[in-house]
Structures are given as C-alpha cells and as structure tokens.
C-alpha atoms as a PDB file:
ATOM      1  CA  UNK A   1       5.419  26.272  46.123  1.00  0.00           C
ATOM      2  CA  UNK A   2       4.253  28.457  43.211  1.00  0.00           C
ATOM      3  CA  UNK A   3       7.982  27.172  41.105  1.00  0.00           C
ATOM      4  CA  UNK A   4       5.944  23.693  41.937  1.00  0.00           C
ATOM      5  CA  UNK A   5       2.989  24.560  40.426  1.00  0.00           C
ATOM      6  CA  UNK A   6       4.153  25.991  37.381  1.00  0.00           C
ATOM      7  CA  UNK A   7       6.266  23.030  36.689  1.00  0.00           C
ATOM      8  CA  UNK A   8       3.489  20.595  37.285  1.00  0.00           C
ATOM      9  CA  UNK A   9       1.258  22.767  34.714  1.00  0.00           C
ATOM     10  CA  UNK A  10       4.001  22.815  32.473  1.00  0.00           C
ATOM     11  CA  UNK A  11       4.087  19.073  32.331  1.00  0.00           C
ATOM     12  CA  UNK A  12       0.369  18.633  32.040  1.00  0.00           C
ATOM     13  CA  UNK A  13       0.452  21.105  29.249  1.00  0.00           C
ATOM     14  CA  UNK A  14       3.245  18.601  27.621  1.00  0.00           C
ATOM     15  CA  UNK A  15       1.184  15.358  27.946  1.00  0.00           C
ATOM     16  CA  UNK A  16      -1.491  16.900  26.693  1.00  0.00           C
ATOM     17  CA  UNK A  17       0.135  18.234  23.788  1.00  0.00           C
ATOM     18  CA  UNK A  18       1.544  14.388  23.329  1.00  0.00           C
ATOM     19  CA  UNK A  19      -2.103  13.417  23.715  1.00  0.00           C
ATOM     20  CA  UNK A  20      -3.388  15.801  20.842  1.00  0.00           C
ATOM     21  CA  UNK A  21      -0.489  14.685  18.393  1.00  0.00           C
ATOM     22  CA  UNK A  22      -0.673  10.670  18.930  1.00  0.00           C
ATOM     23  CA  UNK A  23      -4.620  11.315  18.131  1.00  0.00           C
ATOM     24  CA  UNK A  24      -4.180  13.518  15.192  1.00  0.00           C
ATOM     25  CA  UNK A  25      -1.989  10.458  14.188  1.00  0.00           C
ATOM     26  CA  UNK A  26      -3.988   7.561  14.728  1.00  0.00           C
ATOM     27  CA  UNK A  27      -3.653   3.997  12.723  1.00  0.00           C
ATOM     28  CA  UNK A  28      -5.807   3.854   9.523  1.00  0.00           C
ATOM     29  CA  UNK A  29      -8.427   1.612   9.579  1.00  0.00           C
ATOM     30  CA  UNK A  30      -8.527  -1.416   7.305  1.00  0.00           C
ATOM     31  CA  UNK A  31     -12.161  -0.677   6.356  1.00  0.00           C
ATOM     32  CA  UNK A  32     -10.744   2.523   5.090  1.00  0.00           C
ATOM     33  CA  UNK A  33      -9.207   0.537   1.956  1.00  0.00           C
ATOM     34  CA  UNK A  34     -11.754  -2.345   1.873  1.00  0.00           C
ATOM     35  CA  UNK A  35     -14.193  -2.322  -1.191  1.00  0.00           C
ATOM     36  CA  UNK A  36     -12.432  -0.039  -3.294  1.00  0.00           C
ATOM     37  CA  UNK A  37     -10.213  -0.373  -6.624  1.00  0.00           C
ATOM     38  CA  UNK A  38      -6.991   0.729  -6.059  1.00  0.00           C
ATOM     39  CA  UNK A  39      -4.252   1.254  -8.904  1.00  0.00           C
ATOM     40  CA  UNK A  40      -0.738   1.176  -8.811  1.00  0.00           C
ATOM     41  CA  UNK A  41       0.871   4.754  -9.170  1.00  0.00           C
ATOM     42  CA  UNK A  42       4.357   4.150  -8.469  1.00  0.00           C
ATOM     43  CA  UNK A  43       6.754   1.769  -7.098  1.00  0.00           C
ATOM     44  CA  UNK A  44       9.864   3.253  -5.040  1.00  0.00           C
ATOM     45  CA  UNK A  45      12.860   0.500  -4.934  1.00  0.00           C
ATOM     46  CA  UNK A  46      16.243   1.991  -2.862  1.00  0.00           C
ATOM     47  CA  UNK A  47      16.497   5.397  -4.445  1.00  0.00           C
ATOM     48  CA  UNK A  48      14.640   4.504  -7.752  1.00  0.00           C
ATOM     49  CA  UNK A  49      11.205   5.714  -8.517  1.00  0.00           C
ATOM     50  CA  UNK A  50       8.815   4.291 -10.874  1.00  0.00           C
ATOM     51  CA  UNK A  51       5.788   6.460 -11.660  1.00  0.00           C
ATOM     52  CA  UNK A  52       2.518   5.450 -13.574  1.00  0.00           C
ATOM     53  CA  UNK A  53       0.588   8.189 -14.995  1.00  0.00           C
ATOM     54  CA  UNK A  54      -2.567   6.869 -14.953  1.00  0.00           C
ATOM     55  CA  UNK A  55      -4.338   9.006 -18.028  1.00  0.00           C
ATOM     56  CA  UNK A  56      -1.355   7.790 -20.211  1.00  0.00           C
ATOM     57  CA  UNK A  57      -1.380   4.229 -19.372  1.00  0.00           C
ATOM     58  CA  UNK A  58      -5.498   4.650 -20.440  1.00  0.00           C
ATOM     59  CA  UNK A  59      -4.718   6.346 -23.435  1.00  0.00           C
ATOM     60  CA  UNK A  60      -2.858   3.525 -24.437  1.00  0.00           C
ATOM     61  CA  UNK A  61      -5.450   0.887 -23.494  1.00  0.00           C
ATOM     62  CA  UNK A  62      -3.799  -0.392 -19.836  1.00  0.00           C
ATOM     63  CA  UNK A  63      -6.159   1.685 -17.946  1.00  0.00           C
ATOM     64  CA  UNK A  64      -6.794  -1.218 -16.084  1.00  0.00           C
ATOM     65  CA  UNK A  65      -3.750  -2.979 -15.150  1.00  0.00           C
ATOM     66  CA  UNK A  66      -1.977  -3.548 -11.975  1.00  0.00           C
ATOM     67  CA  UNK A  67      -5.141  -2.633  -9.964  1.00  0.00           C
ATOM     68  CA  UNK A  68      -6.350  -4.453  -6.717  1.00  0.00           C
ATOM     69  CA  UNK A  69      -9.455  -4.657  -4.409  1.00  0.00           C
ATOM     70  CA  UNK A  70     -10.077  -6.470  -1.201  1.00  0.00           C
ATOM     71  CA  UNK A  71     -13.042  -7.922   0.492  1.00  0.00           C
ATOM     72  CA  UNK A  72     -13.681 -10.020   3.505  1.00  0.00           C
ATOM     73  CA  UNK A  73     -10.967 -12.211   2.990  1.00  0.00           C
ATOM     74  CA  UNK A  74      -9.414 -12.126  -0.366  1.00  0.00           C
ATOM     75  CA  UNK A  75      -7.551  -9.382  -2.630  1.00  0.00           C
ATOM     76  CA  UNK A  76      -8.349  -9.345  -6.236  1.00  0.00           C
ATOM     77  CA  UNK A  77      -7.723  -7.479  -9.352  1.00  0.00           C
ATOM     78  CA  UNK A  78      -5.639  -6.994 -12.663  1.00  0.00           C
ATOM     79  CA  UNK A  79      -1.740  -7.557 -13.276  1.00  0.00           C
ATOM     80  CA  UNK A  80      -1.022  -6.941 -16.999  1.00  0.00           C
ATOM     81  CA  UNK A  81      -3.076  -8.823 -18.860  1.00  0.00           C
ATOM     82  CA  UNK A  82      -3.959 -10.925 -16.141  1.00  0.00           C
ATOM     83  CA  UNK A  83      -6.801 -11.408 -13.311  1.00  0.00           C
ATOM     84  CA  UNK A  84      -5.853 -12.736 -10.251  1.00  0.00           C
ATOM     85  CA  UNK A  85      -6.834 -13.563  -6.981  1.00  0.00           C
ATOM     86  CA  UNK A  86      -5.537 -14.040  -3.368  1.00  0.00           C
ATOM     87  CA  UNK A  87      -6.142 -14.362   0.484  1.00  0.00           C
ATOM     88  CA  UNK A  88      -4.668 -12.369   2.591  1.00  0.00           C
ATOM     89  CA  UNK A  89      -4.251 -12.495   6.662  1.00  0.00           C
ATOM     90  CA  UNK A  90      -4.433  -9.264   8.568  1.00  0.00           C
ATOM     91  CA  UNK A  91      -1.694  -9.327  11.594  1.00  0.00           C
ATOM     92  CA  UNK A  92      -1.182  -6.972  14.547  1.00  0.00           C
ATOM     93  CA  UNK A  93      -1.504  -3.244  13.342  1.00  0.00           C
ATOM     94  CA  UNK A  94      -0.822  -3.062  10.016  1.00  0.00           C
ATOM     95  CA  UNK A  95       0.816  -6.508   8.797  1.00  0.00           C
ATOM     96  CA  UNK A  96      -0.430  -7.972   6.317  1.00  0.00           C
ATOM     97  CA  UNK A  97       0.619 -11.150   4.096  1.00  0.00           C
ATOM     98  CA  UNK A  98      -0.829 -12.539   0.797  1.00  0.00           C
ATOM     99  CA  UNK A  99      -1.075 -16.060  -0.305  1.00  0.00           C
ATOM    100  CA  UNK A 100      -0.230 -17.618  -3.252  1.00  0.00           C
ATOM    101  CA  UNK A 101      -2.628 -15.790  -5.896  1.00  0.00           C
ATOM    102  CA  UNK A 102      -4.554 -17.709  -8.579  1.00  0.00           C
ATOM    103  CA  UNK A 103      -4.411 -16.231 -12.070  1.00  0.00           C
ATOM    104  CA  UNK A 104      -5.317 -16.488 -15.252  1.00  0.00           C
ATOM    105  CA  UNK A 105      -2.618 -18.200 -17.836  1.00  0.00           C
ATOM    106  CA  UNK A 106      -2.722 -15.498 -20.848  1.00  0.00           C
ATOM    107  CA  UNK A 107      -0.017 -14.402 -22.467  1.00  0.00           C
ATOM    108  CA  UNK A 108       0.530 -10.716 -23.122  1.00  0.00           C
ATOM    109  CA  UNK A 109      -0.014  -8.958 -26.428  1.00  0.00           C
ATOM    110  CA  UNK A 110       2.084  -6.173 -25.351  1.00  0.00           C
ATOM    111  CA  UNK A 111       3.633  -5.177 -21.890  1.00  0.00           C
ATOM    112  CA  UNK A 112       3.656  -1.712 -20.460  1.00  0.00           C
ATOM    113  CA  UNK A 113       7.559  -0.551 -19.737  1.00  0.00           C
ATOM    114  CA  UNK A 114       9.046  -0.249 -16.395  1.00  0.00           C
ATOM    115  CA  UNK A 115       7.316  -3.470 -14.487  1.00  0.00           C
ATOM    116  CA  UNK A 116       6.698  -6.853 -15.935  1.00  0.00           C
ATOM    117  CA  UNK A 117       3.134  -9.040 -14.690  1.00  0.00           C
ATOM    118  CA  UNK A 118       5.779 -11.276 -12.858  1.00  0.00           C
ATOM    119  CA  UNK A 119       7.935  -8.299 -10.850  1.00  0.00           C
ATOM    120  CA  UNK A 120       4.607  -6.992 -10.149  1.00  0.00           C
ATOM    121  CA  UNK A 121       3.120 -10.215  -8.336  1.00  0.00           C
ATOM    122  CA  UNK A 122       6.911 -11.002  -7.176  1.00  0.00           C
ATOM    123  CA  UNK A 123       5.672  -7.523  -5.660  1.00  0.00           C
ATOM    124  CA  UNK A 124       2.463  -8.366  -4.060  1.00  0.00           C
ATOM    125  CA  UNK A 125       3.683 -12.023  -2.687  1.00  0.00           C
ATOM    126  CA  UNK A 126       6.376 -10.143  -0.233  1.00  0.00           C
ATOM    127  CA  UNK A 127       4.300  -7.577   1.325  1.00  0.00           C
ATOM    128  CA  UNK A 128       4.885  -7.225   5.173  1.00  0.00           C
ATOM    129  CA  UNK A 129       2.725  -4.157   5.896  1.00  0.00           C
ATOM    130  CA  UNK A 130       0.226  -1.831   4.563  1.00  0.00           C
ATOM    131  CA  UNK A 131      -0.084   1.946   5.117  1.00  0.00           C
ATOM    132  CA  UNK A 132      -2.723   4.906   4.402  1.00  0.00           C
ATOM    133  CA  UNK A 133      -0.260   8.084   3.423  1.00  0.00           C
ATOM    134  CA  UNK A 134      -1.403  11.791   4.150  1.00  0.00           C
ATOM    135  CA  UNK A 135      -2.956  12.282   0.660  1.00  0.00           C
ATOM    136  CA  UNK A 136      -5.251   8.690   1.562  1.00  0.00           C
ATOM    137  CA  UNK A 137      -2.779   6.880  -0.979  1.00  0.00           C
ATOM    138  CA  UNK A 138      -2.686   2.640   0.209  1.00  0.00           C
ATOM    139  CA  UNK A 139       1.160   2.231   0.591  1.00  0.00           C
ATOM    140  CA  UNK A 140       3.076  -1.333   0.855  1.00  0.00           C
ATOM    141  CA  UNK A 141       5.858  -2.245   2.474  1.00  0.00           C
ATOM    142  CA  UNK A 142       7.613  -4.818   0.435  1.00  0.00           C
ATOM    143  CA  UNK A 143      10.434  -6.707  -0.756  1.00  0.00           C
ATOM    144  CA  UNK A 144      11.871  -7.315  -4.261  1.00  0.00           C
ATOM    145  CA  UNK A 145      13.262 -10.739  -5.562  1.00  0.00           C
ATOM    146  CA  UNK A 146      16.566 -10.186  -4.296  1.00  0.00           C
ATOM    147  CA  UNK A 147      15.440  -8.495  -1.041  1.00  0.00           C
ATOM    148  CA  UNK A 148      15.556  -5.306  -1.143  1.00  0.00           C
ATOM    149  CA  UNK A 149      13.043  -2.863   0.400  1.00  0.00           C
ATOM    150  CA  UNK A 150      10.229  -1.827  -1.972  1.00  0.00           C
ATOM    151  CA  UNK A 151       7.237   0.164  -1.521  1.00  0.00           C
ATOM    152  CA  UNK A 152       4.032   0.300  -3.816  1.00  0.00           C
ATOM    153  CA  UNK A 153       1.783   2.968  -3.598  1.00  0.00           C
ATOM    154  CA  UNK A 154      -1.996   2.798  -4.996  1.00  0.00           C
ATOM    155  CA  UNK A 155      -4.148   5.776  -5.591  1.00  0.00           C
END
C-alpha cells in the first residue's frame, strides 16, 4: 500500500511539473505585437543568415526601411523606398496570411545590399505563421520564391 502511494505522488508530482512548464510556455498574444513598429533585423533562409544592424542602416539614411505595424485589420509600413499596405487574416493559433499589399510606385535612388524591396514583399506575401521569440523579437515563418523555408525576425 505505501509502494502505491508513493507512486501515485510521484505521478502527481509529474503532471504538475507538466502543468508548470506548458504555462511558463504559453502562446503569445496577438495584442502583444499590435500597435507597434517593428523592423526587420535579420532574415534566416536554409543555413544563411542575413543580419541588419539597425544603427548602420540609420547612419546611412535607411533607418526606416523594411519596417511594419499592424492594427485592427491591416499591416502597414516601409519596404525600401516604398510604403505599403495590407490585410491580413488571423487563423487558429498563430497563422497568419497577408493579402496582396498596396504600395507606392517609386523607384529607388539607392538599395540597401543583401534584400531587394521585391524579395522583401516576395517575403511578407508567403507568411504562414507568426511567433514572439524569448528576447520578445516578432518571428515569421515564411517561404521564399522558390519555396524554401524562410524566417524574418523584427525587433
């Protein structure tokens, strides 16, 4: 009787261990990310990382590029040089899809290396999921042109 009762506080002590941790990792909230700018830091492709330092890209006057913010029911911000703006639909836990984006038509001066305007929206058109990261970084789950798995991370 007493093995019995050590292995029946043994499993209570388990699922309530399982309890704790689920909690501790509970699904981000989409208010969380709502009414906020958010800029691209870095875009992770297969193995291949792109990083933005944000400083440098304002030292060199595209402080404001590749940037997004959502409200009720529509994303907007700044691809590189220009504004856009999109619905988006919300799914079951954290899908998300974007509609075709309006933008303006001008051309670019100058182009900051590593992503072109058009990879960036190519970017923003395939995303399947969103994500809040430990260090409160906005994560998305994407897909590139040719289908490969992509992820863009905003700080």
């Amino acid at each position: 009787m007493n093995h019995l009762i050590k292995k029946t506080a043994m499993i209570a002590a388990i699922f309530a261990l399982l309890a704790m941790t689920s909690a501790c990792k509970s699904t981000p909230k989409f208010s969380e990310i709502k009414d906020k700018e958010w800029k691209l830091i870095e875009v992770r492709v297969d193995s291949e990382s792109i990083g933005y330092d944000r400083s440098k890209l304002e030292n060199e006057s595209f402080g404001d590029i590749f940037t997004l913010k959502f409200d009720a029911d529509r994303v907007s911000g700044k691809g590189a040089p220009n504004r856009y703006t999109a619905p988006f639909e919300l799914g079951k836990g954290l899908a998300i899809t974007f509609k075709p984006a309006a933008a303006t038509l001008m051309a670019p001066i100058r182009e900051p290396e590593k992503l072109k305007e058009h990879d960036f929206f190519a970017l923003l058109s395939n995303v399947y999921q969103w994500n809040l990261d430990q260090a409160k970084h906005l994560e998305f789950s994407t897909k590139t042109e040719d289908g490969r798995e992509a992820v863009m991370v905003f700080e």
